[in-house]
N, C-alpha and C. Protein backbone atom coordinates (compact mmCIF):
# COMPACT_ATOMS: atom_id res chain seq x y z
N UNK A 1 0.82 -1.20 0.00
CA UNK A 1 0.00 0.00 0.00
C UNK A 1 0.86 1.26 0.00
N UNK A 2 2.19 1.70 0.82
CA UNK A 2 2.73 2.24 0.57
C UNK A 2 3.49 2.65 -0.47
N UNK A 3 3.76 1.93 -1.34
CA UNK A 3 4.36 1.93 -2.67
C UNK A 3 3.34 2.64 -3.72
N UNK A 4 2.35 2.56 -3.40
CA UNK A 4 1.43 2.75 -4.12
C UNK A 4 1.26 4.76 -4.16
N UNK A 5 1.27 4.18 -2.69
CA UNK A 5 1.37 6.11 -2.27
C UNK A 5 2.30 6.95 -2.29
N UNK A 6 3.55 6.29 -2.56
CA UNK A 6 4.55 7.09 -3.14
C UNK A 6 4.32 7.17 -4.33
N UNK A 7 4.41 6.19 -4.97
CA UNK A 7 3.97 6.07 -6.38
C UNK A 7 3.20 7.30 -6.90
N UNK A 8 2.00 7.37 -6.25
CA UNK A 8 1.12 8.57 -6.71
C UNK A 8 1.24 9.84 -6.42
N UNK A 9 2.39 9.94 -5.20
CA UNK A 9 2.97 11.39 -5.18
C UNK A 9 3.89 11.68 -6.07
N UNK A 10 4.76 11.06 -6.21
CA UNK A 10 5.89 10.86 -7.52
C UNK A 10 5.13 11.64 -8.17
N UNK A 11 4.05 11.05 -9.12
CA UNK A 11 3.36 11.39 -10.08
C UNK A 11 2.75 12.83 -10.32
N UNK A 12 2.06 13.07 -9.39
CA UNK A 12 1.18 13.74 -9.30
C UNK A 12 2.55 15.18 -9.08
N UNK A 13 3.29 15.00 -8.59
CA UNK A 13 4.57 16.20 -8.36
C UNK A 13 4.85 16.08 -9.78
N UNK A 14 5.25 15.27 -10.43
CA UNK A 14 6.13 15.27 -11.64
C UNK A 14 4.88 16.08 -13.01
N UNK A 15 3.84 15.39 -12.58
CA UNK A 15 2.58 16.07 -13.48
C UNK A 15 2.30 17.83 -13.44
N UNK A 16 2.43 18.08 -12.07
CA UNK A 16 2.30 19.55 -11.31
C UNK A 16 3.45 20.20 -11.91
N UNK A 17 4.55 19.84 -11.63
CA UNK A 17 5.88 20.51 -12.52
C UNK A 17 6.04 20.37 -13.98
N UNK A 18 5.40 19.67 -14.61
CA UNK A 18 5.41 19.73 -15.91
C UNK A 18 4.16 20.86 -16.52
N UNK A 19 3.41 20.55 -15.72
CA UNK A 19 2.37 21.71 -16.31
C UNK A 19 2.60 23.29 -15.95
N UNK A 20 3.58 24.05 -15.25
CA UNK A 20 4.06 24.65 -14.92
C UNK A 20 5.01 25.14 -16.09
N UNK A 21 5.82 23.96 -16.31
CA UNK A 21 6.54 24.37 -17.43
C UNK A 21 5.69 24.63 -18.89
N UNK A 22 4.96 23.78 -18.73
CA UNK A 22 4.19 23.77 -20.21
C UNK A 22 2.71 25.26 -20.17
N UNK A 23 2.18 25.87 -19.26
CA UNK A 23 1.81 26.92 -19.03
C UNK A 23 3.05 27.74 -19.38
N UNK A 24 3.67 28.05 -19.02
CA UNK A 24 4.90 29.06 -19.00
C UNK A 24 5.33 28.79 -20.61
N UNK A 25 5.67 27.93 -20.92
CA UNK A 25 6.01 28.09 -22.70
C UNK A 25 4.98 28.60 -23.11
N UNK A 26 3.67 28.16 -22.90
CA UNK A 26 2.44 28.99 -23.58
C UNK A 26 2.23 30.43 -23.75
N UNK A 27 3.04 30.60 -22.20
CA UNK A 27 2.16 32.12 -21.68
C UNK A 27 3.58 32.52 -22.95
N UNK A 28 4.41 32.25 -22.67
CA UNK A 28 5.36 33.17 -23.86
C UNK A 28 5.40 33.33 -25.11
N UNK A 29 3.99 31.98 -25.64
CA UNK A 29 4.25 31.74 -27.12
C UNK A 29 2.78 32.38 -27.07
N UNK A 30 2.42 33.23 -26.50
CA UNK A 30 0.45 34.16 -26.58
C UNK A 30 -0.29 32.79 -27.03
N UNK A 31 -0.07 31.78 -26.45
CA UNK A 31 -1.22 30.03 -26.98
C UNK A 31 -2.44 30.19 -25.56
N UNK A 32 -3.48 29.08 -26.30
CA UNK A 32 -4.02 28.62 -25.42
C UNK A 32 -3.27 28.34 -23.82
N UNK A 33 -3.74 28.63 -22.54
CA UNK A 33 -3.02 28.87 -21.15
C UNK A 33 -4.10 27.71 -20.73
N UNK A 34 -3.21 26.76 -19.78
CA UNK A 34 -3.51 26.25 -18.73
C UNK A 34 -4.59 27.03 -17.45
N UNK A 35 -5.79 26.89 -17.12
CA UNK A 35 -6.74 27.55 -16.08
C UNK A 35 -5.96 27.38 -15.16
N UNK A 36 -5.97 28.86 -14.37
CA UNK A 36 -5.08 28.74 -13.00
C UNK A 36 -5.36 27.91 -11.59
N UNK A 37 -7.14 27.55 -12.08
CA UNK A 37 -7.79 26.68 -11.42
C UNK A 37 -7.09 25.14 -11.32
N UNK A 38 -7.61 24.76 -12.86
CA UNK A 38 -6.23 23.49 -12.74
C UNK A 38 -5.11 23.61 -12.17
N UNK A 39 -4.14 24.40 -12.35
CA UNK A 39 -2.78 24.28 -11.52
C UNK A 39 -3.16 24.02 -9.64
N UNK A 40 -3.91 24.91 -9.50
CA UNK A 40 -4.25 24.74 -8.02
C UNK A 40 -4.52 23.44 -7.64
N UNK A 41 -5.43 23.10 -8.41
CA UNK A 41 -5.99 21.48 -8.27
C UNK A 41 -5.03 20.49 -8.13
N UNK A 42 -4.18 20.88 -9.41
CA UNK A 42 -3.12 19.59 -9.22
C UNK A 42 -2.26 19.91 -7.93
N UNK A 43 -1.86 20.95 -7.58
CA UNK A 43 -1.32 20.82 -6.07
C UNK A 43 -1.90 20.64 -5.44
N UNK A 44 -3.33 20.79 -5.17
CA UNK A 44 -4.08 20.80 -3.97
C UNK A 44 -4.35 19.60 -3.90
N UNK A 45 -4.02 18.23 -4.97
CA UNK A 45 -4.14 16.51 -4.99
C UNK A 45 -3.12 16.26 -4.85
N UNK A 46 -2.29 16.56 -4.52
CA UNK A 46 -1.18 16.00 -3.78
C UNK A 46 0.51 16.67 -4.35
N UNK A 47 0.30 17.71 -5.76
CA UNK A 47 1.16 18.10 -6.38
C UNK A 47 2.02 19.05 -5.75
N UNK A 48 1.89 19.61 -4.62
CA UNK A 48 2.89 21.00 -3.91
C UNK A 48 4.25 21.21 -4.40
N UNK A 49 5.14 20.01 -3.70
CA UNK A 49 6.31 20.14 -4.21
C UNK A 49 6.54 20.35 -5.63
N UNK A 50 5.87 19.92 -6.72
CA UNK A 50 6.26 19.73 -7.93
C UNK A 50 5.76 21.50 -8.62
N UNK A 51 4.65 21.57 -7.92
CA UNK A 51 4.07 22.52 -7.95
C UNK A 51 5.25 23.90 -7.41
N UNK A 52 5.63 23.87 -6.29
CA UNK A 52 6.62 25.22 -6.05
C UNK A 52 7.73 25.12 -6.56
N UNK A 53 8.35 23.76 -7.02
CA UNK A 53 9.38 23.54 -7.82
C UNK A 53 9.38 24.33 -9.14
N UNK A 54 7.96 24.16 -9.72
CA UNK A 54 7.37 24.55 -11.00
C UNK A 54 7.73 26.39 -11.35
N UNK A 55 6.91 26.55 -10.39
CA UNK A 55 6.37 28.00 -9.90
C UNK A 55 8.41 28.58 -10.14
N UNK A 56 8.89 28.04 -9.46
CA UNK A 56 10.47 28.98 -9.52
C UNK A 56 11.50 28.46 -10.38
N UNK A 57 11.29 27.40 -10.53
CA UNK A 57 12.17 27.20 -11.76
C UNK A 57 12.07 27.62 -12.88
N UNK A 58 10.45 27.58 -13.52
CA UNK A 58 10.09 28.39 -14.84
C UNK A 58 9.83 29.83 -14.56
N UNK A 59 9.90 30.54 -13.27
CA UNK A 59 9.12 31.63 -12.80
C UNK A 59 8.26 31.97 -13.03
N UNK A 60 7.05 31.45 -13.15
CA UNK A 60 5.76 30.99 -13.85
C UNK A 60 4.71 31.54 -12.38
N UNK A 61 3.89 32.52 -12.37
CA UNK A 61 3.40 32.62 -11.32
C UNK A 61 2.97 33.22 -10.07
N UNK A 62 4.64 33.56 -9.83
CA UNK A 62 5.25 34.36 -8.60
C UNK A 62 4.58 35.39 -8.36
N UNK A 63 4.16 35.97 -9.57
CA UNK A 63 3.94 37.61 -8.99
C UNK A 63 2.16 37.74 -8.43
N UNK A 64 1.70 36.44 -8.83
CA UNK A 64 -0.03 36.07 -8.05
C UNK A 64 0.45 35.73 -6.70
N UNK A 65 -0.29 36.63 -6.00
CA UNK A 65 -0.58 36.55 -4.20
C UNK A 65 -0.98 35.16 -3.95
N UNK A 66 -1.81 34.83 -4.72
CA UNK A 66 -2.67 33.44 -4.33
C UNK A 66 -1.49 32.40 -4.81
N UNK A 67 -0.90 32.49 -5.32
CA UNK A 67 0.08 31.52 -5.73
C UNK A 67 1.27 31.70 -4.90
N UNK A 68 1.80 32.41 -4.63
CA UNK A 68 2.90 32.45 -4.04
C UNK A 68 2.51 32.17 -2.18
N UNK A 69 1.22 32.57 -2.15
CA UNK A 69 0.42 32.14 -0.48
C UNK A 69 0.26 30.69 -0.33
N UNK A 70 -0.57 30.26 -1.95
CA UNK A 70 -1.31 29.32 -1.74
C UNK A 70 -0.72 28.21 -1.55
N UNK A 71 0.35 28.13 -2.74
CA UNK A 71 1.03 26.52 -3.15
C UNK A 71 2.25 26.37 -2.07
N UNK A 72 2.65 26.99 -1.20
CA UNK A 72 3.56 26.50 0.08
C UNK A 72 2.43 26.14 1.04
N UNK A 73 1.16 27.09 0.95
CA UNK A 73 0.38 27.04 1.92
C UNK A 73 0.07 25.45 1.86
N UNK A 74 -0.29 24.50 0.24
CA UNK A 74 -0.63 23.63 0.17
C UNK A 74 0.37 22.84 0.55
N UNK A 75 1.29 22.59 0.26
CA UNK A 75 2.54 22.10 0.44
C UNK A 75 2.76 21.95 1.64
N UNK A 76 2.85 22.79 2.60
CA UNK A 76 2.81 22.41 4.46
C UNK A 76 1.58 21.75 4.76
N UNK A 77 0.49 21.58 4.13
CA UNK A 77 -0.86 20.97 4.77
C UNK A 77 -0.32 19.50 4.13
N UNK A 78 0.11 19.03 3.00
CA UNK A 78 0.48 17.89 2.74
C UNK A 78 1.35 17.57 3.50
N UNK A 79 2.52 18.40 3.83
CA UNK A 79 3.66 18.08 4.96
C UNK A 79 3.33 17.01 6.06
N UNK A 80 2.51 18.45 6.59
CA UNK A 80 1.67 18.23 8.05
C UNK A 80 0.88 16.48 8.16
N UNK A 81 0.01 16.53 6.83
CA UNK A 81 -0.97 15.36 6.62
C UNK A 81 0.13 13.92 6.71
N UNK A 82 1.33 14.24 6.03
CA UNK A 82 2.12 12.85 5.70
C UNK A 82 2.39 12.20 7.32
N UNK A 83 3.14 13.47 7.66
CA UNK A 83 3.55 13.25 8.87
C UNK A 83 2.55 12.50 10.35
N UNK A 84 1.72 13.13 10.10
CA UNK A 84 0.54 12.56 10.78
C UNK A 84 0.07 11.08 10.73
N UNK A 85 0.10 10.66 9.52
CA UNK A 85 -0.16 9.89 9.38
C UNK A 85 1.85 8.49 9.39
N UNK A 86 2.54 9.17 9.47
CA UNK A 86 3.60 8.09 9.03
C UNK A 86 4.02 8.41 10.77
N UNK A 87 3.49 8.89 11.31
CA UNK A 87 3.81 8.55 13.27
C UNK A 87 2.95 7.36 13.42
């Protein structure tokens, strides 16, 4: 069962940081944009890390309040949740 749940954080981080990058090529090429709703989502399912990884590596983001609040904000509630549960 655990394997499983790494497994799907893996994922779900690696998915969150790719769409980050792939928003950010968009926003530079004036294309169709990723909803900022989706991005939230995918961090808020388990994506944070991949998600603030995203956010500063492409600098994709930063300058939204809600983003720069939100996705650490999400990111410590997953923290918090792992931990809780792996005591």
């Amino acid at each position: 069962m655990i394997e499983i749940a790494i497994g799907y954080v893996l994922l779900i981080n690696l998915f969150a940081f790719s769409l980050f990058g792939i928003d950010k090529r968009k926003a530079v090429k004036r294309k169709w944009r990723i909803p900022e709703a989706t991005l939230l989502t995918v961090a808020a399912l388990g994506g944070g890390a991949g998600a603030l990884l995203g956010m500063y590596t492409f600098h994709h983001k930063t300058r939204k309040w809600y983003f720069r609040l939100g996705i650490p904000l999400i990111l410590g509630i997953q923290v918090s949740l792992i931990l809780c549960f792996y005591d």
